[in-house]
Protein backbone atom coordinates (compact mmCIF):
# COMPACT_ATOMS: atom_id res chain seq x y z
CA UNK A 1 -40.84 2.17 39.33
CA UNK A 2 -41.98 3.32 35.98
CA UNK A 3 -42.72 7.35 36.21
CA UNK A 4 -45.94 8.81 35.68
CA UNK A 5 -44.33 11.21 33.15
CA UNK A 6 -43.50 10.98 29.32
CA UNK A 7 -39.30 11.33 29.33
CA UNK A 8 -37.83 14.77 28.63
CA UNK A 9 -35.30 15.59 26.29
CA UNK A 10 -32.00 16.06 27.03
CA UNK A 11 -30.95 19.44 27.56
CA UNK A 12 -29.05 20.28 24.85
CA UNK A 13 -32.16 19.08 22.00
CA UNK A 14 -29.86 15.84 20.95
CA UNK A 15 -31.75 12.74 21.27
CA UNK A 16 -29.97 9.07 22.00
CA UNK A 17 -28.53 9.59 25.26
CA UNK A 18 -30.53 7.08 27.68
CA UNK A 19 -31.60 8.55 31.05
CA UNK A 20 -30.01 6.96 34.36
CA UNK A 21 -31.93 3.54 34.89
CA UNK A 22 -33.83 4.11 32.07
CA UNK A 23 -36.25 1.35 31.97
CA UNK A 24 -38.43 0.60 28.76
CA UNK A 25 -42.37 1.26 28.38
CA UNK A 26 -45.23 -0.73 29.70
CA UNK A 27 -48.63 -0.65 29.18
CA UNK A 28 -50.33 1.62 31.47
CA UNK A 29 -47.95 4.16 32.22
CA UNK A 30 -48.17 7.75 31.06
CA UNK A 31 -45.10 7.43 28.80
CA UNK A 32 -46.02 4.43 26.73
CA UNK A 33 -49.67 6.39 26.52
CA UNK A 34 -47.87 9.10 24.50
CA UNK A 35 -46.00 6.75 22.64
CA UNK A 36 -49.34 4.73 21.61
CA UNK A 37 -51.19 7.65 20.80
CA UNK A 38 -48.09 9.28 18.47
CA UNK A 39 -47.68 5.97 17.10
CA UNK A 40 -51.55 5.77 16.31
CA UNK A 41 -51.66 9.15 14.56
CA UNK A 42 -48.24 8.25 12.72
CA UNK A 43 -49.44 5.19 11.34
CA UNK A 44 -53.07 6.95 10.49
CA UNK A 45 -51.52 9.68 8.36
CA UNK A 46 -49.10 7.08 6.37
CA UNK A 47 -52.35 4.93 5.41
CA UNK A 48 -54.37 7.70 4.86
CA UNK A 49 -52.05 9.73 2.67
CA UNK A 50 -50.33 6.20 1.10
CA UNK A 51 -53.71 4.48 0.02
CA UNK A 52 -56.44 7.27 -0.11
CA UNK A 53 -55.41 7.52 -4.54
CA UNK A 54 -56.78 3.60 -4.28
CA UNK A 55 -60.67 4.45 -4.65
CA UNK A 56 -59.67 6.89 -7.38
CA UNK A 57 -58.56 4.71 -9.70
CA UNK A 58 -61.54 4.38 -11.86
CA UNK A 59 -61.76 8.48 -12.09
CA UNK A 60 -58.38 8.44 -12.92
CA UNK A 61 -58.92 6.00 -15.70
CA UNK A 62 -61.63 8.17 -17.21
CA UNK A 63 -60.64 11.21 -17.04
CA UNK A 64 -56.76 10.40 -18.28
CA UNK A 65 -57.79 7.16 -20.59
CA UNK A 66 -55.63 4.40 -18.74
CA UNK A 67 -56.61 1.21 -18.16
CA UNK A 68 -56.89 -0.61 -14.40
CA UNK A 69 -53.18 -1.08 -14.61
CA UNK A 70 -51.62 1.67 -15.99
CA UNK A 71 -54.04 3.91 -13.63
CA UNK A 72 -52.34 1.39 -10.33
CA UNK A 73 -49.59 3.63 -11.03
CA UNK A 74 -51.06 6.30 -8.57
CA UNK A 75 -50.88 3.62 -5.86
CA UNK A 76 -47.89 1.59 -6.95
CA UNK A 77 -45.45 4.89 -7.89
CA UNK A 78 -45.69 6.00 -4.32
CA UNK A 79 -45.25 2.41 -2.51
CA UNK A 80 -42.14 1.87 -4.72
CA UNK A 81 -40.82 5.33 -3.75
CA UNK A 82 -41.24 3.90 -0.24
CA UNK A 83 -39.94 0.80 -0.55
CA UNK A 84 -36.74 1.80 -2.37
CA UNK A 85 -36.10 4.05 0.55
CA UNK A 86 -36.34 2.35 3.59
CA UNK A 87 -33.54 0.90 4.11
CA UNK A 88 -31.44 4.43 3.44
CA UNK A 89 -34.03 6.38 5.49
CA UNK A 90 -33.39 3.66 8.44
CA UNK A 91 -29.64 4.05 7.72
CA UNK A 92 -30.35 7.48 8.35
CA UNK A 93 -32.20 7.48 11.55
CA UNK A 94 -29.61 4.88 12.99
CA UNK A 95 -27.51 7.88 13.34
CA UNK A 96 -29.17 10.96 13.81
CA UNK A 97 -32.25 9.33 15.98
CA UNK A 98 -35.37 7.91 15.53
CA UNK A 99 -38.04 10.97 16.11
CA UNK A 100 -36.26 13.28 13.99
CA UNK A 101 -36.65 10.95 10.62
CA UNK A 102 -40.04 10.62 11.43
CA UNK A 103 -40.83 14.04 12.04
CA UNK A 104 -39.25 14.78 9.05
CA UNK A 105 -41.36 12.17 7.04
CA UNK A 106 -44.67 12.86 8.04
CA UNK A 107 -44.44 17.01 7.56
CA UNK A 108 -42.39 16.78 3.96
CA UNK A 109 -45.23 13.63 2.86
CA UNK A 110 -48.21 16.07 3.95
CA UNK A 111 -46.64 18.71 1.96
CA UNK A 112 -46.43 16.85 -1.80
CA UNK A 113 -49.66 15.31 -1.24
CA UNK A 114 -50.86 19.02 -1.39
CA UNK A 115 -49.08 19.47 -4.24
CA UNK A 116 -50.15 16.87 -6.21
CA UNK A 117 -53.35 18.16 -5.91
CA UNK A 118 -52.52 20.94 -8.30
CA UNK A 119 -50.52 18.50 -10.79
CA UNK A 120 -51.58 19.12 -14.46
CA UNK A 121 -51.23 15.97 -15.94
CA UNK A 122 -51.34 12.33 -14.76
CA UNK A 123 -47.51 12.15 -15.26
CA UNK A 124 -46.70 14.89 -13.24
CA UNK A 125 -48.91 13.81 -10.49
CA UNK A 126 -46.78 10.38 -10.79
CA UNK A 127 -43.58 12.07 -10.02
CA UNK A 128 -45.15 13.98 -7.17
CA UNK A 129 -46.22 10.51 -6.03
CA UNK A 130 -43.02 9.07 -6.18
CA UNK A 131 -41.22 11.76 -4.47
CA UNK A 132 -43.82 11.37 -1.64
CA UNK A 133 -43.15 7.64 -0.70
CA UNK A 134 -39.54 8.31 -0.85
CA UNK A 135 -39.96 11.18 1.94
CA UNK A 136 -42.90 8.85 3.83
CA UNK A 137 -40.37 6.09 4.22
CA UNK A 138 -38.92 7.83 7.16
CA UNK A 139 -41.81 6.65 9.21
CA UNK A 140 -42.23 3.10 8.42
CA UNK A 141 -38.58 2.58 8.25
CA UNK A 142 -38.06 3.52 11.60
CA UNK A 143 -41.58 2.75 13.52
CA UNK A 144 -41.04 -0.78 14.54
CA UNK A 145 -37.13 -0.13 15.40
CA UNK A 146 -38.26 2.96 17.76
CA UNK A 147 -41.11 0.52 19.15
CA UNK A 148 -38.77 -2.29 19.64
CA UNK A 149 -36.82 -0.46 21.36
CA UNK A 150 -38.70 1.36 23.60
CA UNK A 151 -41.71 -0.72 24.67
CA UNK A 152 -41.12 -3.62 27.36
CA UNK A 153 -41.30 -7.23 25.46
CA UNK A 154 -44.05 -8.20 27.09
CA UNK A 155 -46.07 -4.91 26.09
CA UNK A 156 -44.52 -5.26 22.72
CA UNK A 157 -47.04 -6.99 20.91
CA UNK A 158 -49.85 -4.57 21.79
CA UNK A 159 -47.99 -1.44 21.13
CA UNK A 160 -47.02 -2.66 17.41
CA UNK A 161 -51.15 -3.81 17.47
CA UNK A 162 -52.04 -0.43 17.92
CA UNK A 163 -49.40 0.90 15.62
CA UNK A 164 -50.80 -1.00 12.94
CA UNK A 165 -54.69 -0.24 14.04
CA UNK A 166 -53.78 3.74 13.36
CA UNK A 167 -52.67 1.66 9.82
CA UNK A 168 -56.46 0.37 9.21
CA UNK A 169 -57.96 3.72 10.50
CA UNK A 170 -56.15 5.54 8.24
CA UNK A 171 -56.37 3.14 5.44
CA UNK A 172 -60.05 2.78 6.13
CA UNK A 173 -60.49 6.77 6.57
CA UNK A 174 -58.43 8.10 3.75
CA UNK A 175 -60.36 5.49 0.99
CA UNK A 176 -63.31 6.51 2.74
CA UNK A 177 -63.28 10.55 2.32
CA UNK A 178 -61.73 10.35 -0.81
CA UNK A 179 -63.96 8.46 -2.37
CA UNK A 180 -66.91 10.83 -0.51
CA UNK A 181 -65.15 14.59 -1.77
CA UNK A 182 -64.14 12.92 -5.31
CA UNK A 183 -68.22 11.97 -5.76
CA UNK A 184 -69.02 15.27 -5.04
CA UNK A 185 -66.34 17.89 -5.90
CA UNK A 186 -63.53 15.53 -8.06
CA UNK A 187 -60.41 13.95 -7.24
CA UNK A 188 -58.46 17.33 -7.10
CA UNK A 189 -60.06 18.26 -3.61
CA UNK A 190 -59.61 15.19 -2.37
CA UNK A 191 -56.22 14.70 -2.63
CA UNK A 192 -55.84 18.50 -1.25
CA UNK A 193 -57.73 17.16 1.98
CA UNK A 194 -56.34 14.13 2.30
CA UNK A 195 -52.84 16.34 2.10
CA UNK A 196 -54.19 19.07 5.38
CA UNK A 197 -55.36 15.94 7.53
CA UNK A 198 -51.94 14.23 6.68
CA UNK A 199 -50.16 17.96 7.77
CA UNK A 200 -52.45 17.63 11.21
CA UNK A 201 -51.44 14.27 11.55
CA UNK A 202 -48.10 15.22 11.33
CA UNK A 203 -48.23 17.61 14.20
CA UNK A 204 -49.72 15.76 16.88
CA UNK A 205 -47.29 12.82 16.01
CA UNK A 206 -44.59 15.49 16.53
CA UNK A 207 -46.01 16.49 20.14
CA UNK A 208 -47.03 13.26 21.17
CA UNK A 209 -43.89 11.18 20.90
CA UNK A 210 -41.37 11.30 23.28
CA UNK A 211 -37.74 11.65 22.93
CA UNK A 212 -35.83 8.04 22.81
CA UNK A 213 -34.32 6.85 25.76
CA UNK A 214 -32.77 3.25 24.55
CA UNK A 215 -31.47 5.04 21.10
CA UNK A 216 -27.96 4.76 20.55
CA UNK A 217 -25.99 6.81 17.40
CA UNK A 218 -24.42 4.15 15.13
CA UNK A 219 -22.17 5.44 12.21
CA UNK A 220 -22.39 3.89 8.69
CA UNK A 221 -19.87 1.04 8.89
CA UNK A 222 -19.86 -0.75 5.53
CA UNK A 223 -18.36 -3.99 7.03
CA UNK A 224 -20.50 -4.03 10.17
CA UNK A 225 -23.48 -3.12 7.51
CA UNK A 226 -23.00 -6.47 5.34
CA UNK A 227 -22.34 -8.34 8.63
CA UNK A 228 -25.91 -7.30 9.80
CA UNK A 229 -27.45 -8.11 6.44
CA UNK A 230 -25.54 -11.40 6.55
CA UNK A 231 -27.08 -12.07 9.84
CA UNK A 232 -30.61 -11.06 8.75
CA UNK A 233 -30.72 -13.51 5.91
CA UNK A 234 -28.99 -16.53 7.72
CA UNK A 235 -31.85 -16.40 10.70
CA UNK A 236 -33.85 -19.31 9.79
CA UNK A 237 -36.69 -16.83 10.09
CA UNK A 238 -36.27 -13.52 9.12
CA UNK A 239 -36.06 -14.18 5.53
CA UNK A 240 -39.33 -16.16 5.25
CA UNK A 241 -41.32 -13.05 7.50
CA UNK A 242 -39.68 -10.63 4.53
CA UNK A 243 -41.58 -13.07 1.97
CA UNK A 244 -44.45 -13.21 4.09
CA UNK A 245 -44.49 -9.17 4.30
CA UNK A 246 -44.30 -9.07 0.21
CA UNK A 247 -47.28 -11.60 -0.30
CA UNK A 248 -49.33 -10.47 2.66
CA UNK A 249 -49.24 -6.94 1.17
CA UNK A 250 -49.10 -7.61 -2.34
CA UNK A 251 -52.25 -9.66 -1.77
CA UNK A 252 -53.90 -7.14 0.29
CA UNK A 253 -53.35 -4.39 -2.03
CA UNK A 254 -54.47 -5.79 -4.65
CA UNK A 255 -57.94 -6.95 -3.74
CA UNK A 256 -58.64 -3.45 -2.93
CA UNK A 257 -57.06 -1.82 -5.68
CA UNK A 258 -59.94 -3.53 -8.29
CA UNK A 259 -62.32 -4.13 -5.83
CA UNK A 260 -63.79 -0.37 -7.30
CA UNK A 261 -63.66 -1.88 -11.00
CA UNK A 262 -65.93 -3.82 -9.79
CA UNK A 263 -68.16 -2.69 -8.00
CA UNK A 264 -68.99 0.43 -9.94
CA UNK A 265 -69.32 -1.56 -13.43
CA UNK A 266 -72.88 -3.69 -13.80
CA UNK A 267 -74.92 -5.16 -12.07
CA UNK A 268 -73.50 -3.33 -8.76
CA UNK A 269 -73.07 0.16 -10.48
CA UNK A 270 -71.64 1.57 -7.20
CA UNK A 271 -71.03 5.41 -7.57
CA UNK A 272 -67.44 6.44 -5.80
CA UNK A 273 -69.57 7.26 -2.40
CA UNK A 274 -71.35 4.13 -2.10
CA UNK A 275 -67.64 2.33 -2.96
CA UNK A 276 -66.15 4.61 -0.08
CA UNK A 277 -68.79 2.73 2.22
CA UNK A 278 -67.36 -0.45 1.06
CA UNK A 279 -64.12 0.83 2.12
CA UNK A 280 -64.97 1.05 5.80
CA UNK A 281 -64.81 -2.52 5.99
CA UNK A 282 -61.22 -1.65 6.90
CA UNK A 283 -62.52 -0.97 10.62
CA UNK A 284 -62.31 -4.95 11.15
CA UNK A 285 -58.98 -4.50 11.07
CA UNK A 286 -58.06 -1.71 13.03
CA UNK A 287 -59.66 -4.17 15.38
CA UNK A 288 -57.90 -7.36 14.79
CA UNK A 289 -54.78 -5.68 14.83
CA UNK A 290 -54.67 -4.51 18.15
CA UNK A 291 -56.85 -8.05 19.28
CA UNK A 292 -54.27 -10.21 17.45
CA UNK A 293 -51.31 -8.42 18.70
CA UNK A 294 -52.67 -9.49 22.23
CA UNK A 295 -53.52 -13.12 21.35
CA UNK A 296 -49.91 -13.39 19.57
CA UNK A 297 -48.28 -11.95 23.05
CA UNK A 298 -50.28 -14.78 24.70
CA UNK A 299 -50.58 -17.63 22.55
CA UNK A 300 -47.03 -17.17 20.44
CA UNK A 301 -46.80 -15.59 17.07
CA UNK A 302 -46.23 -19.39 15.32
CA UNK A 303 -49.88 -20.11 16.29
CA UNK A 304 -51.44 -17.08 15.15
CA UNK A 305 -49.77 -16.58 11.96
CA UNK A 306 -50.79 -19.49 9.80
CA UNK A 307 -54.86 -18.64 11.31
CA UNK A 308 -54.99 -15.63 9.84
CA UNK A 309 -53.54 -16.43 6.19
CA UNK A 310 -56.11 -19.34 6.55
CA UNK A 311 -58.95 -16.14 7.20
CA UNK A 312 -57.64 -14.72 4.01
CA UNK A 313 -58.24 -17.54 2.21
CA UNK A 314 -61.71 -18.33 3.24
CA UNK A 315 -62.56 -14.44 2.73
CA UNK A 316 -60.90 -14.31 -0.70
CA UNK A 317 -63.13 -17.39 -1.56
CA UNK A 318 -66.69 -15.77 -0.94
CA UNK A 319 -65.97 -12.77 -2.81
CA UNK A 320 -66.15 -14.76 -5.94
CA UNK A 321 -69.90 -15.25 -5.26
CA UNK A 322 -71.41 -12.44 -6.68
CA UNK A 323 -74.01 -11.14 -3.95
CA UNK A 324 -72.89 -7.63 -3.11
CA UNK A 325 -73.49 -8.70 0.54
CA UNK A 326 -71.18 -12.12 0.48
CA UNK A 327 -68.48 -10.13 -1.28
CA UNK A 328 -68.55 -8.03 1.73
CA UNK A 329 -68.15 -10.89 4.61
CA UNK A 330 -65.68 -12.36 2.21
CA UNK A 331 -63.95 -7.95 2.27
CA UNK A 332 -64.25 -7.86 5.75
CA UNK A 333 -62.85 -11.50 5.98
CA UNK A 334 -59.81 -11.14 3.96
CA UNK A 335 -59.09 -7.41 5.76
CA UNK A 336 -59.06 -9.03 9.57
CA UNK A 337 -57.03 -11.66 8.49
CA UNK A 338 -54.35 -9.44 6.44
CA UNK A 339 -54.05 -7.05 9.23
CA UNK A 340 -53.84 -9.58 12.47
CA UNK A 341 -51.03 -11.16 10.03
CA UNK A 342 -48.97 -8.14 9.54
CA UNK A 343 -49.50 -7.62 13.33
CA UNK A 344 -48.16 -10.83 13.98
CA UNK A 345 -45.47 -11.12 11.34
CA UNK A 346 -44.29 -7.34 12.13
CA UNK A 347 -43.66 -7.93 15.64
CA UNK A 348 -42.04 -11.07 14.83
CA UNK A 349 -39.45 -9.17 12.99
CA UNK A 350 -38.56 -7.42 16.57
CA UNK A 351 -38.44 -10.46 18.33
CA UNK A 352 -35.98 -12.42 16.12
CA UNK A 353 -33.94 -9.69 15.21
CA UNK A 354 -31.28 -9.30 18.01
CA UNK A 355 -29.40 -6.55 16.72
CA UNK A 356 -29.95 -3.71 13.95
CA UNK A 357 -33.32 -4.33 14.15
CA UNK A 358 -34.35 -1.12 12.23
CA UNK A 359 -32.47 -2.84 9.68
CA UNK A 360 -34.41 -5.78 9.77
CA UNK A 361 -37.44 -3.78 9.93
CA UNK A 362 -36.59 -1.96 6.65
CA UNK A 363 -36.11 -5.13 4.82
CA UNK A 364 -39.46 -6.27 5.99
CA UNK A 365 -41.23 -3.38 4.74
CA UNK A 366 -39.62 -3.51 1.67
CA UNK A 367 -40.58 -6.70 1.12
CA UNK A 368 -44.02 -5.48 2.29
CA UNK A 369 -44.57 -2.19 0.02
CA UNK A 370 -42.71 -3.78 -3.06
CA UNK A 371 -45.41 -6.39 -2.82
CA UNK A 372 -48.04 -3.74 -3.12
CA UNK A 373 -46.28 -2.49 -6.10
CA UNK A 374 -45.30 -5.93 -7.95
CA UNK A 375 -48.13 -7.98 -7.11
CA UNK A 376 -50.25 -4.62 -7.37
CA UNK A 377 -49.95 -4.34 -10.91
CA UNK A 378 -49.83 -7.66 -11.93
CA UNK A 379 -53.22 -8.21 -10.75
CA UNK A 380 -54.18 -5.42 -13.04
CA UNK A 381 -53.29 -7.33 -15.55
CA UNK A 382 -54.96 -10.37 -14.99
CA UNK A 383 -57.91 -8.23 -14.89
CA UNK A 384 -57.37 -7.34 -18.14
CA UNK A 385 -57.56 -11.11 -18.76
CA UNK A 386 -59.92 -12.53 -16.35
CA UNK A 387 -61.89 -10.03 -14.61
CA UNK A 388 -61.98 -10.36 -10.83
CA UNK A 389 -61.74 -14.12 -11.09
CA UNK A 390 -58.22 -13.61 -12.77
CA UNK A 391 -57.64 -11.10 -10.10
CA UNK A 392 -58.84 -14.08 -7.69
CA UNK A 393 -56.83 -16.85 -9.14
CA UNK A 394 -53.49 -14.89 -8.47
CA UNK A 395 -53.89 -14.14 -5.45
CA UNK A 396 -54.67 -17.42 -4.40
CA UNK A 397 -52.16 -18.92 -5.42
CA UNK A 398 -50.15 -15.91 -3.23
CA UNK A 399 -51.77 -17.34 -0.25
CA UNK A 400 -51.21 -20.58 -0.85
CA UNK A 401 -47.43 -20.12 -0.77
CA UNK A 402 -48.00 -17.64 1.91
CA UNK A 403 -50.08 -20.22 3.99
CA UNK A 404 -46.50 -22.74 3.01
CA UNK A 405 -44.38 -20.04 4.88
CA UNK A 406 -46.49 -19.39 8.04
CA UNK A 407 -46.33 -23.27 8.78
CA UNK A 408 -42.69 -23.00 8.33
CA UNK A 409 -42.32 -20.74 10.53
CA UNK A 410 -44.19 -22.71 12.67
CA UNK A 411 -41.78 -25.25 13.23
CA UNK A 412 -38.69 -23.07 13.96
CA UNK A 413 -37.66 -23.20 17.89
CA UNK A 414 -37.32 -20.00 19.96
CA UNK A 415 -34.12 -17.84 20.42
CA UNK A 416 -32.58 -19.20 22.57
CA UNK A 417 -30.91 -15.74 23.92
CA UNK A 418 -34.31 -14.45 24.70
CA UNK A 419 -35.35 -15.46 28.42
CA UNK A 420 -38.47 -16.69 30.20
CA UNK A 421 -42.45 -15.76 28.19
CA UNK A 422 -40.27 -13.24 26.00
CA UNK A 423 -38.88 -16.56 23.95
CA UNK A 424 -42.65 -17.07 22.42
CA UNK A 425 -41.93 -15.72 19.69
């Protein structure tokens, strides 16, 4: 019977050593309670502190003189950082444990987003950017691994939905109050906010979480190492979810990242607290993330994945229309779909990945945030070119190709190795 308590420690402080009979998580029980709510408050911070210089943008290009692109670097800098570290940070917590990295992650992140409040010029605040997603990679790296491990299959999908809903809160939150201190009081105190909520994030993800119990220390083995990666990449699925992670996120990212050029130039004229209202549209998908998650557990992640990229596409559509209240169905359109996909797609990665599955999970989000960064920018300049329709035409083509790869995916047949409703994948 599953106890009523979260697991202790073991007594000597390590972590990895699984209890006698150690069974994994389900919903409901106090344990997987503390896990959600850790988990929520993890994935709140990263968003928050990640994606809160997004709304910015403009005020950065005034008061430095870039243009849309060159000012994407405050976003962009910080998801490359990321990306370009996930894969040693997971390395990392593959032998010294899985809450430790995080911890780690979330209290060093919280600490340069304070400082780059105080940066004195927009390069310096870059580097201070960079640093931070390199540190902030802890968490993302080794989230879905520590949730994949921990959380019974069938109570999988609704763990990683609620993961990803503290994702949209945060997202949704950070955009939000920066935008709402920068109108008043300038982007300085904003980011130093934004850095103090991402420091209290980090401690109750640090009390929340329990110890792992399924965790076992693996030492850097460069043969075993290419042997996983070989194994990721010959799955006849893995490597089209990694794709799917780039343009889901590339796509995402970059509808929000001009969506403020827009909206605060004529005939809208927003001012950067009216745009943080616009921002809150990420609430639909702290919603559809945790719904979807659900529906995939049910229904099977082939059928859900290809409906929400179709979502995307219809939203994407109406924001070319330019009442300020279609653009915002067509916003709120766009951000369910995006996040019930990543839902879907994320705890896909889990399910197909039968062994080093934080590695697996690295490559996906490295695929995911180097999408933000690629795709990111390039969008800035077709803005340059085009305006929001140029912004518009890219990423529909993005979707097209990512609609391709969800109907792929489709078609592939179970594992075989995974028993009973577990082999929906």
């Amino acid at each position: 019977m599953q106890s009523a308590l979260p697991p202790q420690p073991p007594a000597d402080g390590t972590e990895g050593r699984p209890a006698p009979a150690a069974v994994k998580l389900k919903a409901g029980s106090a344990a997987y309670r503390a896990t959600a709510r850790a988990m929520f408050a993890g994935g709140f911070s990263t968003f928050a502190l990640l994606y809160c210089t997004q709304p910015l943008m403009p005020l950065f290009s005034r008061d430095f003189n870039l243009s849309p692109a060159a000012a994407s670097g405050a976003v962009s800098t910080a998801t490359t950082g990321l990306a370009l570290s996930l894969i040693p940070a997971s390395l990392l917590a593959d032998k010294i444990g899985r809450k430790p990295v995080m911890n780690g992650a979330l209290s060093l992140a919280a600490l340069l987003m304070v400082a780059a409040s105080f940066a004195t010029s927009f390069q310096q605040f870059l580097v201070l950017r960079t640093l931070f997603g390199i540190v902030l990679a802890g968490l993302p790296a080794v989230a879905m691994a520590y949730l994949s491990e921990e959380i019974d299959p069938l109570s999988l999908g609704r763990s990683m939905g609620l993961y990803i809903a503290g994702n949209a809160l945060g997202g949704m939150c950070g955009r939000f109050l920066s935008a709402l201190i920068a109108d008043g009081f300038g982007w300085r105190p904003a980011i130093l906010t934004l850095g103090l909520l991402g420091a209290a994030g980090a401690w109750e993800f640090r009390r929340s979480l329990p110890p792992s119990r399924h965790f076992k220390p693996i030492r850097l083995n460069l043969p075993g190492l290419r042997r996983d990666i070989a194994s990721h990449f010959s799955d006849d699925g893995l490597p089209l979810l990694f794709l799917c992670g780039f343009l889901l996120m590339g796509a995402f990212v970059s509808l929000y990242n001009y969506l403020g050029y827009r909206l605060m130039a004529a005939p809208y004229n927003l001012r950067p607290g009216a745009l943080g209202l616009v921002f809150s549209l990420y609430v639909v998908g702290m919603w559809s993330s945790a719904w979807v998650g659900r529906m995939a557990d049910r229904f099977g992640r082939r059928n859900m994945l290809w409906i929400m990229v179709a979502l995307m596409g219809v939203g994407l559509s109406i924001t070319l229309f330019a009442s300020l209240l279609l653009m915002m169905l067509g916003i709120a359109l766009f951000t369910f779909g995006f996040f019930g996909g990543h839902s879907v797609a994320s705890s896909w990665i889990g399910r197909r990945a039968l062994r080093a599955r934080a590695l697996a999970s690295a490559f996906y989000l490295t695929a995911y945030y180097l999408g933000s960064s690629l795709l990111g920018t390039f969008s800035g300049l077709m803005w340059r070119y085009g305006g929001w329709n140029g912004v518009a035409a890219i990423l529909g083509f993005a979707l097209a190709i990512l609609l391709w790869l969800a109907l792929r995916l489709r078609t592939l047949l179970p594992l075989a190795s995974v028993p009973g409703p577990a082999a929906r994948p």
